[in-house]
N, C-alpha and C. Protein backbone atom coordinates (compact mmCIF):
# COMPACT_ATOMS: atom_id res chain seq x y z
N UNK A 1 150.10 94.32 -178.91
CA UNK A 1 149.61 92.96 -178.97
C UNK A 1 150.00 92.33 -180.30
N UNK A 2 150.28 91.29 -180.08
CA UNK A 2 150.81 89.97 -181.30
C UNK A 2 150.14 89.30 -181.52
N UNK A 3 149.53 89.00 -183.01
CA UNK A 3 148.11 88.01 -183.62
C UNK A 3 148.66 87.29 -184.62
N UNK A 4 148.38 85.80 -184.28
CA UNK A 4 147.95 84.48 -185.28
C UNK A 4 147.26 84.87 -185.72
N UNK A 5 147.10 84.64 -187.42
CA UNK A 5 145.96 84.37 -187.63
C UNK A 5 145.86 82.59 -188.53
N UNK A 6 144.98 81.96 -188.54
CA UNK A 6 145.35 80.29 -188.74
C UNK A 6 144.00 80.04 -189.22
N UNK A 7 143.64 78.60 -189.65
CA UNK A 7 142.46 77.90 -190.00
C UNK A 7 142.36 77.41 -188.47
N UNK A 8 140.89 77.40 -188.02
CA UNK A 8 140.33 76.76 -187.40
C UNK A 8 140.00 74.86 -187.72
N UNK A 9 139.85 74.03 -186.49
CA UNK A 9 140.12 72.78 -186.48
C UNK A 9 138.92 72.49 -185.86
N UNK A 10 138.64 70.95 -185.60
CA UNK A 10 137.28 70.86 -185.05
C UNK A 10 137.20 71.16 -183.84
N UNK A 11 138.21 71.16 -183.18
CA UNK A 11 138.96 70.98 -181.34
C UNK A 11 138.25 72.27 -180.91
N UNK A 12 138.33 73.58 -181.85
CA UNK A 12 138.11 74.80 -181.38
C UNK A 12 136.45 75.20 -181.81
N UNK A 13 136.05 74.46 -181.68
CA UNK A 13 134.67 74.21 -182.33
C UNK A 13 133.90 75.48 -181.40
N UNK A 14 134.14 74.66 -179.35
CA UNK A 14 133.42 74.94 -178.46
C UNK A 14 133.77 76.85 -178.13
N UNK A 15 135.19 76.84 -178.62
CA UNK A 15 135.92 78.19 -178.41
C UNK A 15 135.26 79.17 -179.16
N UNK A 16 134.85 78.91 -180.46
CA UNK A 16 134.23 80.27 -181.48
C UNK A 16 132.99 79.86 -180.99
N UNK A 17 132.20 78.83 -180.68
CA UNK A 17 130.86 79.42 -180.43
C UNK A 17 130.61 80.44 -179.11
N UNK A 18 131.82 80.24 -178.38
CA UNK A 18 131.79 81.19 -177.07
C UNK A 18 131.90 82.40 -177.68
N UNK A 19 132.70 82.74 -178.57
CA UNK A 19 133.29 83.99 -178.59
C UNK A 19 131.96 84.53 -179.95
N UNK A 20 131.38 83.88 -180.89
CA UNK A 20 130.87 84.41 -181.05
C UNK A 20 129.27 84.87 -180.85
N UNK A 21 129.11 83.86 -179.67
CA UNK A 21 128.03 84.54 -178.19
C UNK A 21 128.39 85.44 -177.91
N UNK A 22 129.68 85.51 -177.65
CA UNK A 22 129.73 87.05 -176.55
C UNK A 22 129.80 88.02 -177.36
N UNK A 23 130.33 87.67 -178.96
CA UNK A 23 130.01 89.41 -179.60
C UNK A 23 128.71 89.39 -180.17
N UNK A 24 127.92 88.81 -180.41
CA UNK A 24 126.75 88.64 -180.83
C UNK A 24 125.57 88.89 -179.66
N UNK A 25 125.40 87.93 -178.79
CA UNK A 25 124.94 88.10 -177.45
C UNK A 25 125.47 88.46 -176.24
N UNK A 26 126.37 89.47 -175.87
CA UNK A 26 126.81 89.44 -174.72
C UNK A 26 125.97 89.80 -173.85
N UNK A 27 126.17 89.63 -172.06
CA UNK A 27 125.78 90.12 -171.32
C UNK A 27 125.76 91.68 -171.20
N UNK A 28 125.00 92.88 -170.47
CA UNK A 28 124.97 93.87 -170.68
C UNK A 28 126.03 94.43 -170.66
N UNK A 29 127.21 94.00 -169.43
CA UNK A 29 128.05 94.75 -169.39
C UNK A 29 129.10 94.74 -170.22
N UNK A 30 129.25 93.67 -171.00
CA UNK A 30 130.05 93.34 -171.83
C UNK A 30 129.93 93.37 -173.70
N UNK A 31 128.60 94.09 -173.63
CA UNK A 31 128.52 94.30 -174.58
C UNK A 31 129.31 95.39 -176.06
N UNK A 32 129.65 95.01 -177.01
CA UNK A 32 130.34 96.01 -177.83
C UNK A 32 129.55 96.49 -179.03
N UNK A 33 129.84 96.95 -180.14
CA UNK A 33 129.26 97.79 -180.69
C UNK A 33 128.10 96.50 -181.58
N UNK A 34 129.15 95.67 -181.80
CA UNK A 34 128.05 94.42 -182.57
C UNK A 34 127.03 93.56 -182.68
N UNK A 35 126.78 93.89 -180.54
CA UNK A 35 126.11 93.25 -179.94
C UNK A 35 124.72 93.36 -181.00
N UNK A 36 123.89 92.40 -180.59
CA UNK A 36 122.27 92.14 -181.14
C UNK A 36 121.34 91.49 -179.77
N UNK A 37 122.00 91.81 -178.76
CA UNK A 37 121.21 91.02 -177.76
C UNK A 37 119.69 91.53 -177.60
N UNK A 38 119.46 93.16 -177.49
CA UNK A 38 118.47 93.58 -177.36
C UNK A 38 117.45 93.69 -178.76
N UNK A 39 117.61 92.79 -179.70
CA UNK A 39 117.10 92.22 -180.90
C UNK A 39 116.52 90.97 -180.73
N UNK A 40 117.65 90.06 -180.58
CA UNK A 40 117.85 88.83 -180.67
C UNK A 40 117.66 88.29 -179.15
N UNK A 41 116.68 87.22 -178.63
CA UNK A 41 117.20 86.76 -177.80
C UNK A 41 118.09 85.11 -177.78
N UNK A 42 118.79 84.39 -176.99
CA UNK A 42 119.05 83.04 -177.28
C UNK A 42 120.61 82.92 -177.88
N UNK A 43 120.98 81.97 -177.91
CA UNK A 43 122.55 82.34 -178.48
C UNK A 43 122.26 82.39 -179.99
N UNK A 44 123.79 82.87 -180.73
CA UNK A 44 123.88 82.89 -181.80
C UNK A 44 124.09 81.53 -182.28
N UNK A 45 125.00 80.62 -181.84
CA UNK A 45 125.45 79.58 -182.20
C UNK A 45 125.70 78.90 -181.27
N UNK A 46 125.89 77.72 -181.68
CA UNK A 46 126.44 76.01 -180.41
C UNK A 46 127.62 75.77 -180.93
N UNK A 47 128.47 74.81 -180.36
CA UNK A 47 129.46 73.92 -180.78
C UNK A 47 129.01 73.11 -181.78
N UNK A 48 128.18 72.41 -181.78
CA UNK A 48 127.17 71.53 -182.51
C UNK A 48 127.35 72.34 -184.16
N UNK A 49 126.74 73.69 -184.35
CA UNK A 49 126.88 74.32 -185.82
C UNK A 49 127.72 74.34 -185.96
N UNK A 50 128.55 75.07 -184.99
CA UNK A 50 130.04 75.25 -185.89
C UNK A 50 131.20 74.18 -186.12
N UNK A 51 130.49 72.67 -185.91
CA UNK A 51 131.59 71.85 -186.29
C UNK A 51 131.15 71.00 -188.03
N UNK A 52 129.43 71.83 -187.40
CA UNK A 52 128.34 71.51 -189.08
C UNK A 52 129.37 72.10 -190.37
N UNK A 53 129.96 73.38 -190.24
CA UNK A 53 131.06 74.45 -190.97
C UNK A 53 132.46 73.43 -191.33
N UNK A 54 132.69 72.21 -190.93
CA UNK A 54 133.89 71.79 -191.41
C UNK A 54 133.48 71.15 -192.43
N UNK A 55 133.41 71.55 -193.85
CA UNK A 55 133.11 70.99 -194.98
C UNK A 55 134.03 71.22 -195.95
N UNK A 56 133.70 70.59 -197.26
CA UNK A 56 134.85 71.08 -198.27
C UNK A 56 134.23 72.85 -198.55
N UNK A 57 135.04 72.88 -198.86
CA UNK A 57 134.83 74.31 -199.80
C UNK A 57 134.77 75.55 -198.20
N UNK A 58 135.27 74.68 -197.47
CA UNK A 58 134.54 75.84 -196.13
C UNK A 58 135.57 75.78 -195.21
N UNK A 59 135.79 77.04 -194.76
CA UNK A 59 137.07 77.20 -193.96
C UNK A 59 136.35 78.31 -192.53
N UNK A 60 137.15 78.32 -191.09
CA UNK A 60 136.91 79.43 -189.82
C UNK A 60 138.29 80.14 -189.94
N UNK A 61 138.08 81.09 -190.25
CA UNK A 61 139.82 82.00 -189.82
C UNK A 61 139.62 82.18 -188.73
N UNK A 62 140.89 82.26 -187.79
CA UNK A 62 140.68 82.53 -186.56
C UNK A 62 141.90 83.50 -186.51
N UNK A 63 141.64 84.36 -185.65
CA UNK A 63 142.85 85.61 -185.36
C UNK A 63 143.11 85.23 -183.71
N UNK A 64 144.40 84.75 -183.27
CA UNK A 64 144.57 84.39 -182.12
C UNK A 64 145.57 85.17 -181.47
N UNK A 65 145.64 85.87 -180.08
CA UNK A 65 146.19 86.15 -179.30
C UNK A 65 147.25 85.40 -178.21
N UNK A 66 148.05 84.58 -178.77
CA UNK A 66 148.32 83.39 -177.86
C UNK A 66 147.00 82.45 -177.93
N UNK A 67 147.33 81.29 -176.70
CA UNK A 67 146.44 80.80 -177.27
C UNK A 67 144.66 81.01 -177.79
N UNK A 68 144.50 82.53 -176.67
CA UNK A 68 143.11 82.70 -177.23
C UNK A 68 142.73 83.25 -178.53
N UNK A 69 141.64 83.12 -178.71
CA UNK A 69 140.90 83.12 -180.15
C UNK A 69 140.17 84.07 -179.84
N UNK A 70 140.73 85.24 -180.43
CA UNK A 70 139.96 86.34 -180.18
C UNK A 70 139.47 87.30 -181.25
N UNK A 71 139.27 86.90 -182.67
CA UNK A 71 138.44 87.08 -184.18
C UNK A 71 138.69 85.60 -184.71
N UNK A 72 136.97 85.72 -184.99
CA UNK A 72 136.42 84.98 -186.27
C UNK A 72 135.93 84.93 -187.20
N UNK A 73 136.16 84.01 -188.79
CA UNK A 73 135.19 84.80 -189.76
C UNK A 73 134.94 83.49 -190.52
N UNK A 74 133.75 82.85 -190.94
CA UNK A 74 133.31 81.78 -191.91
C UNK A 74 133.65 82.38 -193.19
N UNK A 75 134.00 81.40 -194.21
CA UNK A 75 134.05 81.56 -195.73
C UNK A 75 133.72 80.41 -195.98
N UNK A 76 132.50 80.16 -196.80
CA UNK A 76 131.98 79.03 -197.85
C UNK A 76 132.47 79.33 -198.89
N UNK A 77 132.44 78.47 -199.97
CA UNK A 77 132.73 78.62 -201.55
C UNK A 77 131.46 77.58 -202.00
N UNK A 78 131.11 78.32 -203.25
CA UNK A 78 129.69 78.10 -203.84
C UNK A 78 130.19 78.24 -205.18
N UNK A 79 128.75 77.96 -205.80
CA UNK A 79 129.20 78.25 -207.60
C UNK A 79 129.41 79.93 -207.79
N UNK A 80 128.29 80.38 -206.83
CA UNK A 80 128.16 81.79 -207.78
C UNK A 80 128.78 82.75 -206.44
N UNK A 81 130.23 82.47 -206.21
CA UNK A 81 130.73 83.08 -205.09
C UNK A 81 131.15 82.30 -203.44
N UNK A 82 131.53 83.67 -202.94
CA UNK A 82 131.93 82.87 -201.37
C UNK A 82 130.98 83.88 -200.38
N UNK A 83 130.39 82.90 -199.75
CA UNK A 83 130.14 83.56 -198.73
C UNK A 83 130.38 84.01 -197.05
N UNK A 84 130.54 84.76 -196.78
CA UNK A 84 131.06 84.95 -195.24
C UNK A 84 130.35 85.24 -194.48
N UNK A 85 130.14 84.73 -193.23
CA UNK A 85 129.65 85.14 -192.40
C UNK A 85 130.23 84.70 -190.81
N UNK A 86 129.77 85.09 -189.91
CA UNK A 86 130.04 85.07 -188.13
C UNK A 86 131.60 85.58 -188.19
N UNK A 87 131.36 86.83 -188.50
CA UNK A 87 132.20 87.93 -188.34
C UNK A 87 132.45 88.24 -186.83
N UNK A 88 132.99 88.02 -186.20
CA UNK A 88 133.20 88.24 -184.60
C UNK A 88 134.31 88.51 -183.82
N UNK A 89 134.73 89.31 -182.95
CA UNK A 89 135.46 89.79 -182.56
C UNK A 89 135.26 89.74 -180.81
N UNK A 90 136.29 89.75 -180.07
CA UNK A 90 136.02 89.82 -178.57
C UNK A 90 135.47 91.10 -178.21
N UNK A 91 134.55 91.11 -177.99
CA UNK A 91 133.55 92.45 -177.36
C UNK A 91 135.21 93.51 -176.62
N UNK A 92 135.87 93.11 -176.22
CA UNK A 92 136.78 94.06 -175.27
C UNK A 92 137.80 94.21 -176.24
N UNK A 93 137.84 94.00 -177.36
CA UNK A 93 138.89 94.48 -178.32
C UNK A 93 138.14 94.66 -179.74
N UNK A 94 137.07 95.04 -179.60
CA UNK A 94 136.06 95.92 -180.39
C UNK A 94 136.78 97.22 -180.77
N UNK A 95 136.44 97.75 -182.09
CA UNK A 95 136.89 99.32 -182.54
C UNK A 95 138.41 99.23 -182.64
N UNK A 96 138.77 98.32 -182.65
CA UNK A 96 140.63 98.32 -183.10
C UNK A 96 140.53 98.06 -184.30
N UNK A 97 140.06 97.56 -184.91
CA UNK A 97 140.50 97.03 -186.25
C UNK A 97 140.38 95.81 -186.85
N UNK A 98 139.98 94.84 -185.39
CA UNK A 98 140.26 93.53 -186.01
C UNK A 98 139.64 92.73 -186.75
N UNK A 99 138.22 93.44 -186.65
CA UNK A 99 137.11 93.25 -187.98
C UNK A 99 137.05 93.93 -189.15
N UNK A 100 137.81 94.72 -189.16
CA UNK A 100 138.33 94.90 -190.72
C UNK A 100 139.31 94.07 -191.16
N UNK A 101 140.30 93.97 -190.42
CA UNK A 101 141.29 92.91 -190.74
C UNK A 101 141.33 91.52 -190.98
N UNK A 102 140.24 90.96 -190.23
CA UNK A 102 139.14 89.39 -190.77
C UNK A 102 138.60 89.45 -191.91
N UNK A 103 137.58 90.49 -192.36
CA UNK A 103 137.14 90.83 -193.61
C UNK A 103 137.80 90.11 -194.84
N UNK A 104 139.18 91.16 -194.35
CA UNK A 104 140.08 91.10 -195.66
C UNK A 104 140.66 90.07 -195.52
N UNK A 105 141.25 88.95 -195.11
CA UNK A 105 141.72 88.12 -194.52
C UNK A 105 140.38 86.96 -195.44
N UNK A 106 139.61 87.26 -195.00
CA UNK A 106 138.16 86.29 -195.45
C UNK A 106 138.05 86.53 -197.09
N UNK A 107 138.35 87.58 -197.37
CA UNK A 107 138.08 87.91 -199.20
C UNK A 107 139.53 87.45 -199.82
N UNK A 108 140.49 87.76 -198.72
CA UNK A 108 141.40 87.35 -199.54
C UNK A 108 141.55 85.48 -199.77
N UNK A 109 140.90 84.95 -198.34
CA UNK A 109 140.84 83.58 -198.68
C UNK A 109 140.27 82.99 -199.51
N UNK A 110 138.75 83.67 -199.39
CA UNK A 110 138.05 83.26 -200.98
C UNK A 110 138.55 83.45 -202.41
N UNK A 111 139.31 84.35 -201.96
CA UNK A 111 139.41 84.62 -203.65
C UNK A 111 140.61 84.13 -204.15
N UNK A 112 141.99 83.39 -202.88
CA UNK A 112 142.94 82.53 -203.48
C UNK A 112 142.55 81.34 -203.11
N UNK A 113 141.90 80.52 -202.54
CA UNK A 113 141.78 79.57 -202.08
C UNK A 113 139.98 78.91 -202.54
N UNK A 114 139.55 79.56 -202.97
CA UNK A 114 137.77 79.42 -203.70
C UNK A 114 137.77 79.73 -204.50
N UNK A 115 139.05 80.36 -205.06
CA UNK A 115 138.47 81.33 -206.59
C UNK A 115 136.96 82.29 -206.73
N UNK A 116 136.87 82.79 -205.52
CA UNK A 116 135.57 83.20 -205.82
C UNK A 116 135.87 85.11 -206.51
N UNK A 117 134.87 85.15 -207.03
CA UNK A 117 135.02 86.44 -207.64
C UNK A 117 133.49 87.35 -207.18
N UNK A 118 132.66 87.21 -206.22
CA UNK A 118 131.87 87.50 -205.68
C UNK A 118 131.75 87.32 -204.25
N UNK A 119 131.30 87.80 -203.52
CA UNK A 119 131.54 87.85 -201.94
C UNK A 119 130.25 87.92 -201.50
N UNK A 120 129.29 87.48 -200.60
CA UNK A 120 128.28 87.59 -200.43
C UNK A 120 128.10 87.72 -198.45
N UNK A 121 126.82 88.05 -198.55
CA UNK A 121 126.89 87.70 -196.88
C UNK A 121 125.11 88.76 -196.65
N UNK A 122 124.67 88.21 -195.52
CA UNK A 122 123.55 88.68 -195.08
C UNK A 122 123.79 89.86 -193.43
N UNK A 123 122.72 90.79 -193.28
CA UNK A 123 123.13 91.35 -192.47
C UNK A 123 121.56 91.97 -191.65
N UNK A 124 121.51 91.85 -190.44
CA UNK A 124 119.75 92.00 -190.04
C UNK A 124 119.51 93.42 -190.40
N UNK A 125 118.30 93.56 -191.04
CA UNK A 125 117.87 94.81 -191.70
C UNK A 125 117.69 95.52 -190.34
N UNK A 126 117.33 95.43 -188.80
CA UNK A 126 117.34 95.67 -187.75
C UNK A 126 118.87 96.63 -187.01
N UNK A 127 119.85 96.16 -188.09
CA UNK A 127 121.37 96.93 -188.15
C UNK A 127 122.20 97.43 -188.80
N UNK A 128 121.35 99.17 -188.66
CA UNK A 128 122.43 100.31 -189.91
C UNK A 128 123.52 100.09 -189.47
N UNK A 129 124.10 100.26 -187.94
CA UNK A 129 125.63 100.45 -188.00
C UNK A 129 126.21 99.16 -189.05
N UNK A 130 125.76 98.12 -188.49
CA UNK A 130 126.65 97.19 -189.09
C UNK A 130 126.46 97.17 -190.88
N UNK A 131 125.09 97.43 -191.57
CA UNK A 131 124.94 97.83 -192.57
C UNK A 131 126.26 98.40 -193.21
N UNK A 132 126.22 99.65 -192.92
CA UNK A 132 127.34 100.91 -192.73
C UNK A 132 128.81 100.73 -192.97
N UNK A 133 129.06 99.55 -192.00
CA UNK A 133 130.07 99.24 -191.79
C UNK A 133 130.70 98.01 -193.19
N UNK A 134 129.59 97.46 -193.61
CA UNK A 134 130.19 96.68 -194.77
C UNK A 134 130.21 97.33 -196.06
N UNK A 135 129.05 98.65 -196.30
CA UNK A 135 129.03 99.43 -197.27
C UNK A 135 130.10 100.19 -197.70
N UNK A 136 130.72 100.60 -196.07
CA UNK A 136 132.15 100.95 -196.62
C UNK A 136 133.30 100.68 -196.98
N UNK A 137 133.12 99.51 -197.32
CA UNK A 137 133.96 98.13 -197.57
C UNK A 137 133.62 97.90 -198.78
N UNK A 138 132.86 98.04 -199.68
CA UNK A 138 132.07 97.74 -200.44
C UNK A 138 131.22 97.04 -201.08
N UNK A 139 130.61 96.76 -200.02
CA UNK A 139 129.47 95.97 -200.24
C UNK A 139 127.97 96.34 -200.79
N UNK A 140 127.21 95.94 -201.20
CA UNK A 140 126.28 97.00 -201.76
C UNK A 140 124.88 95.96 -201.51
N UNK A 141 123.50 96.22 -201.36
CA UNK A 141 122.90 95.58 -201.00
C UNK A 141 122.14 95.46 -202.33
N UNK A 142 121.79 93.80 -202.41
CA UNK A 142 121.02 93.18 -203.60
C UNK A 142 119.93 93.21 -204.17
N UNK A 143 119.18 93.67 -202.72
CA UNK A 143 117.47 94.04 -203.16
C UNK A 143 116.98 92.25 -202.59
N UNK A 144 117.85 91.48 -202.15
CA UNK A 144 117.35 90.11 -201.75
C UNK A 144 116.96 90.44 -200.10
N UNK A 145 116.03 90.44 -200.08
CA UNK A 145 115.33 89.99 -198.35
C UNK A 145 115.11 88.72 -197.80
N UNK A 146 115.41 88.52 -196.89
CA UNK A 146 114.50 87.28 -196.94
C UNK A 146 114.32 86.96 -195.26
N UNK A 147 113.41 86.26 -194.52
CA UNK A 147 112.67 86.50 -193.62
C UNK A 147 113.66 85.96 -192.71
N UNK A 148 113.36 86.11 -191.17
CA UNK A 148 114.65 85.75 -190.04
C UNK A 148 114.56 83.95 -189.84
N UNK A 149 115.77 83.72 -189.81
CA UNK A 149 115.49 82.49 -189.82
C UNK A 149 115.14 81.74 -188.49
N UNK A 150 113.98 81.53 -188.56
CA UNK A 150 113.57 81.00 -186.76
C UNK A 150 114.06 79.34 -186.70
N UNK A 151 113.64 78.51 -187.48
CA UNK A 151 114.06 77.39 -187.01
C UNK A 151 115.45 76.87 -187.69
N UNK A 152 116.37 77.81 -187.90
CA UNK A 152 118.26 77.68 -187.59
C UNK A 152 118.32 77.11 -186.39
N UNK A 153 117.81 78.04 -185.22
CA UNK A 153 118.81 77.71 -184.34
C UNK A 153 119.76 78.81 -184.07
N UNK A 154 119.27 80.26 -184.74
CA UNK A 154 120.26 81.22 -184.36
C UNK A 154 119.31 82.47 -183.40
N UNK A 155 119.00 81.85 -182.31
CA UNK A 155 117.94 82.68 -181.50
C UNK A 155 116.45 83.32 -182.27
N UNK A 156 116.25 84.08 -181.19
CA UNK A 156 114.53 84.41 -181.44
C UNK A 156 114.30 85.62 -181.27
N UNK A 157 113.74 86.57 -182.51
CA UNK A 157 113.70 87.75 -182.47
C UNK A 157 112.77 88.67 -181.67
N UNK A 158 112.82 89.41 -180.40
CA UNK A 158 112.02 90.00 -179.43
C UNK A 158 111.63 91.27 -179.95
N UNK A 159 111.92 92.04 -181.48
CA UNK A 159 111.55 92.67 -182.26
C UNK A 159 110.64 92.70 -183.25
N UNK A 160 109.90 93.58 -183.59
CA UNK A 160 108.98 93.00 -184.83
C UNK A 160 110.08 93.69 -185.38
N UNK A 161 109.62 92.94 -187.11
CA UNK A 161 110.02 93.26 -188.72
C UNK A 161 111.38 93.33 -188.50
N UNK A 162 112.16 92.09 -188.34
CA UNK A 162 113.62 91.97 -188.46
C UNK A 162 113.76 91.08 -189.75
N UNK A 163 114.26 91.27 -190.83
CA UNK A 163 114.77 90.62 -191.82
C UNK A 163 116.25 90.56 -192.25
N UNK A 164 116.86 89.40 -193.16
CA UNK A 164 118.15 89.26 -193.37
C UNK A 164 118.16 90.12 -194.56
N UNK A 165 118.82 91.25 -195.18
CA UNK A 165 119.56 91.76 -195.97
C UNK A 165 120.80 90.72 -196.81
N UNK A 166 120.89 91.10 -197.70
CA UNK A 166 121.86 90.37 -198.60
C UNK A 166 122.30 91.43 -199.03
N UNK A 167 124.03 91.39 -199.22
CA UNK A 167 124.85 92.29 -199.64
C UNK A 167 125.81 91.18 -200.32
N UNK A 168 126.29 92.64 -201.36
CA UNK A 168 127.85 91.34 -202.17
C UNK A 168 128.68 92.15 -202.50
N UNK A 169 129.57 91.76 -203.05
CA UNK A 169 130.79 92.73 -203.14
C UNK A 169 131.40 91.70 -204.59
N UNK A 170 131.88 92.51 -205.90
CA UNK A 170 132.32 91.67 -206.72
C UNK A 170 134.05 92.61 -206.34
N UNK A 171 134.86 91.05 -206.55
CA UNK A 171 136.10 91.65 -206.67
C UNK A 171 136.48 91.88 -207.86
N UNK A 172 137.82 93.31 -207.98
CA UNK A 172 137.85 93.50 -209.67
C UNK A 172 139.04 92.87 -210.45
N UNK A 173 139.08 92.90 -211.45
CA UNK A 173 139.38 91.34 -212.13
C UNK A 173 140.94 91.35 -212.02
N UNK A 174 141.50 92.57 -212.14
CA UNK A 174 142.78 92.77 -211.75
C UNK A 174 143.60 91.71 -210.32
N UNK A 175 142.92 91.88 -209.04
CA UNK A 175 143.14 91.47 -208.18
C UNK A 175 142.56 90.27 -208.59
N UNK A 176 141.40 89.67 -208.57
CA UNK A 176 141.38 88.09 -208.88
C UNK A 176 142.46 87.38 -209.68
N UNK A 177 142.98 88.42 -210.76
CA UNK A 177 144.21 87.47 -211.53
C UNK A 177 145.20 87.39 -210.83
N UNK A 178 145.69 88.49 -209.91
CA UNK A 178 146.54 88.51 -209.49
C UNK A 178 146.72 87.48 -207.69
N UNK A 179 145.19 87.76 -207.73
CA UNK A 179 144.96 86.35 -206.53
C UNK A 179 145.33 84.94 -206.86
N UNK A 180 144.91 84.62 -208.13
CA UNK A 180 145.23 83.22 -208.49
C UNK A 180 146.12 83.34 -209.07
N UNK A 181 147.15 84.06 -209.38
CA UNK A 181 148.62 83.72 -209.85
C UNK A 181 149.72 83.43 -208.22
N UNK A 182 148.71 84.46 -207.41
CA UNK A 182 149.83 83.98 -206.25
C UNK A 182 149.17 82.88 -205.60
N UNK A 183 148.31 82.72 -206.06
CA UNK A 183 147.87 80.83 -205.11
C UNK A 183 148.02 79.48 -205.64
N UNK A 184 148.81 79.71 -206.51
CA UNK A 184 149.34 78.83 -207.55
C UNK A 184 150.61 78.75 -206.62
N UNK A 185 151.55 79.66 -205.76
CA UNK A 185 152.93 79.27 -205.22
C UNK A 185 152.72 79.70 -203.74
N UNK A 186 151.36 79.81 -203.57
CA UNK A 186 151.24 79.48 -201.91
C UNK A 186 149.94 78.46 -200.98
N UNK A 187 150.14 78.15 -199.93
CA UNK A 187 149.38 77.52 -199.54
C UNK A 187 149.11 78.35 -198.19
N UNK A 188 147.52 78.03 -197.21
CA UNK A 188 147.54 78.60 -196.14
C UNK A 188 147.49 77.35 -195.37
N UNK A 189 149.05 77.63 -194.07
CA UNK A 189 148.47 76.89 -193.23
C UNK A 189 147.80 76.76 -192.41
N UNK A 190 147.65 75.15 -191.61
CA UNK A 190 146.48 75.06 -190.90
C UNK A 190 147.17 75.36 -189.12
N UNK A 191 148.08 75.56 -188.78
CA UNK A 191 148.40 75.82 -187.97
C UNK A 191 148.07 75.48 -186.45
C-alpha cells in the first residue's frame, strides 16, 4: 500500500470525524485495539469540532490511501509547546504502524513548523495500553489530572473514575536546532 500524507482542509472536516468515530467508537465488530467504546459512550467528535481545529497555529495531518483518509493527528502550537491529539487510525489497518508514523509526522510538524520544543497531549487514565504505547515513545506523565470532560461534547463516560492524564515529551535540543535549520528551506504542503 501507497500513503499521502498532506494537511487537512475544511472540505474533509465530515471525513476525520468519521474516521475518528470509528477508531475511537467503533461498532463491535469493527473494533481495533484503540477502541474506547465500552468506556465511552456517544461519538468522539462531529464535523462541527473538527472544522472548530482550523485555526492559526493549528494544523490535521492526514495520511491518505488514495483518496481515502485513513490516519489522523491534531497539532496545536501554544506558548509552552504543541499539543496533539485525535490520534486515529482506520480500525482495519490498526497494528501496522501507522500510528507511530502520525506521531512522528505530528512532532516533527510541531517542531518545524511551531517551533515547539515540548509536546503535550492527554490520555484516559481508564487506558494502560494506550498509556504504554506513548511511554514508549517517550512520553512521560506530568502528575496533571484533570476530570473527563462532560460538557465538550466528546461522549459520556459509562465507567466510574475515568480521568484525563497529561503526558509530554521534551524534544532534545540537538534535533530542535536541527528542525529549525531545515524549516528555514522547507515548506509543508497543503496538498
Amino acid at each position: 500500500m501507497s500513503f499521502e500524507l498532506r494537511i487537512a482542509g475544511e472540505a474533509d472536516a465530515q471525513e476525520i470525524a468519521t474516521l475518528v468515530n470509528r477508531a475511537y467508537r467503533p461498532s463491535a465488530q469493527e473494533a481495533g485495539w484503540t477502541h474506547e467504546s465500552n468506556l465511552i459512550a456517544g461519538e468522539r467528535t462531529n464535523a462541527e469540532q473538527v472544522l472548530a481545529l482550523f485555526q492559526d497555529q493549528s494544523a490535521i495531518l492526514l495520511l491518505c490511501h488514495g483518496a481515502e483518509i485513513v490516519a489522523c493527528v491534531h497539532v496545536q502550537g501554544g506558548q509552552s509547546g504543541a499539543y496533539i491529539g485525535m490520534l486515529a487510525t482506520n480500525p482495519g489497518l490498526q497494528a501496522q504502524g501507522l500510528g507511530k508514523q502520525m506521531l512522528l509526522h505530528a512532532e516533527a510538524y510541531a517542531t518545524e513548523h511551531l517551533k515547539a520544543s515540548v509536546f503535550k497531549m492527554s490520555v484516559l487514565s481508564t487506558r494502560p495500553e494506550l498509556l504504554a504505547f506513548y511511554q514508549r515513545r517517550g512520553y512521560v506523565l506530568t502528575g496533571d489530572v484533570e476530570e473527563y470532560p462532560l460538557s465538550a461534547g466528546v461522549g459520556q463516560p459509562i465507567v466510574e473514575g475515568i480521568h484525563l492524564l497529561s503526558l509530554a515529551k521534551t524534544v532534545p535540543e540537538q534535533q530542535m536546532t536541527a528542525a529549525l535549520i531545515s524549516s528555514s528551506s522547507t515548506e509543508c504542503s497543503s496538498g
